[in-house]
Protein backbone atom coordinates (compact mmCIF):
# COMPACT_ATOMS: atom_id res chain seq x y z
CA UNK A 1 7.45 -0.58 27.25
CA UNK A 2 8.22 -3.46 25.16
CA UNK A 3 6.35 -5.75 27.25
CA UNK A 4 3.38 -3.92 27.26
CA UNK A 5 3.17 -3.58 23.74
CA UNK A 6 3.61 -7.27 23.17
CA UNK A 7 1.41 -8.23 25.85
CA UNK A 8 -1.35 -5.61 23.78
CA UNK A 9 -0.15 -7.36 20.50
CA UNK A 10 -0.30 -10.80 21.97
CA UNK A 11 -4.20 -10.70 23.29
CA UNK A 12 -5.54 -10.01 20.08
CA UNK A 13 -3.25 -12.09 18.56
CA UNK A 14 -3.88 -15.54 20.57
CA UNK A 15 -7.78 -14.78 19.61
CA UNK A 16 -7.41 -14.49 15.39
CA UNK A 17 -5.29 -17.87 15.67
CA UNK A 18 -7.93 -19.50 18.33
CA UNK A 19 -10.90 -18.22 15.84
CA UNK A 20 -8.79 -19.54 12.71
CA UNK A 21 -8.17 -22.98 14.25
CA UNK A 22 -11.53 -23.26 15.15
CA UNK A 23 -12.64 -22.75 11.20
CA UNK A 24 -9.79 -24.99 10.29
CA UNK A 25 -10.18 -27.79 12.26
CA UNK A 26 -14.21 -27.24 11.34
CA UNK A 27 -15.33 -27.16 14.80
CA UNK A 28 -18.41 -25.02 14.53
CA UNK A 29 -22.55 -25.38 14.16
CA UNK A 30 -23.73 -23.78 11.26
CA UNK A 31 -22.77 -21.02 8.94
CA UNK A 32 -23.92 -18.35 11.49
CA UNK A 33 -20.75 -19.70 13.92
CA UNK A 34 -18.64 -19.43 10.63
CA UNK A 35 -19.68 -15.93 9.97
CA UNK A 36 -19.56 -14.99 13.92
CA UNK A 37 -15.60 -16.37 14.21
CA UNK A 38 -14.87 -15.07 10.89
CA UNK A 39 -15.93 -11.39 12.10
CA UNK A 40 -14.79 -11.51 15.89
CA UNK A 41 -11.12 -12.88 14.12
CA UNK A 42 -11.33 -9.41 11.79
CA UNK A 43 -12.07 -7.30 14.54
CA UNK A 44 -8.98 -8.50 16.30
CA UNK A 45 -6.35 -8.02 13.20
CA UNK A 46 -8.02 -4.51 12.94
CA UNK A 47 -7.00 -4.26 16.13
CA UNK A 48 -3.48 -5.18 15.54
CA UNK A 49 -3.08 -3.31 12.48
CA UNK A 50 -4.15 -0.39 15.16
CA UNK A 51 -1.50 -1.34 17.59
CA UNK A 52 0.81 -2.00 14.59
CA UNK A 53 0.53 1.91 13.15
CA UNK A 54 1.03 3.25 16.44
CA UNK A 55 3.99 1.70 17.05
CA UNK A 56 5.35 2.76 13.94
CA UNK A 57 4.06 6.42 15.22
CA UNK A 58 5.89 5.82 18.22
CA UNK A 59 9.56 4.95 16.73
CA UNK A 60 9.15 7.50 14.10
CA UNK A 61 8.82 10.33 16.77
CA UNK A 62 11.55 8.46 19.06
CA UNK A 63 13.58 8.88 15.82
CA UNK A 64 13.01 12.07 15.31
CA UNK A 65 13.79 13.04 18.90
CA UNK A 66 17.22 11.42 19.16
CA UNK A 67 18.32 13.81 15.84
């Protein structure tokens, strides 16, 4: 289980950094790239806030299993 969810975390993860860099290291054409990376890299945090809360779900009913 724990390898799955890292491998889900990790994938969305790797992108938001590669999209950040990108912006960082100002390797883009034009503001419409900026606003393209800029949205694909919020898409992918939403994603891992997702991931994030279910996880939290998860443990919180594991918890309340084990009592």
């Amino acid at each position: 289980m724990v390898i799955s969810i890292s491998h889900d975390l990790k994938s969305p993860l790797t992108a938001v950094i590669g999209y950040l860099s990108l912006l960082k290291d100002r390797e883009y054409d034009g503001d419409e790239v900026i606003v393209d990376y800029v949205e694909r890299a919020y898409h992918k945090s939403l994603r891992i806030k997702g991931l994030l809360q279910e996880l939290l779900v998860f443990a919180s009913l594991s918890d309340e299993t084990r009592r």
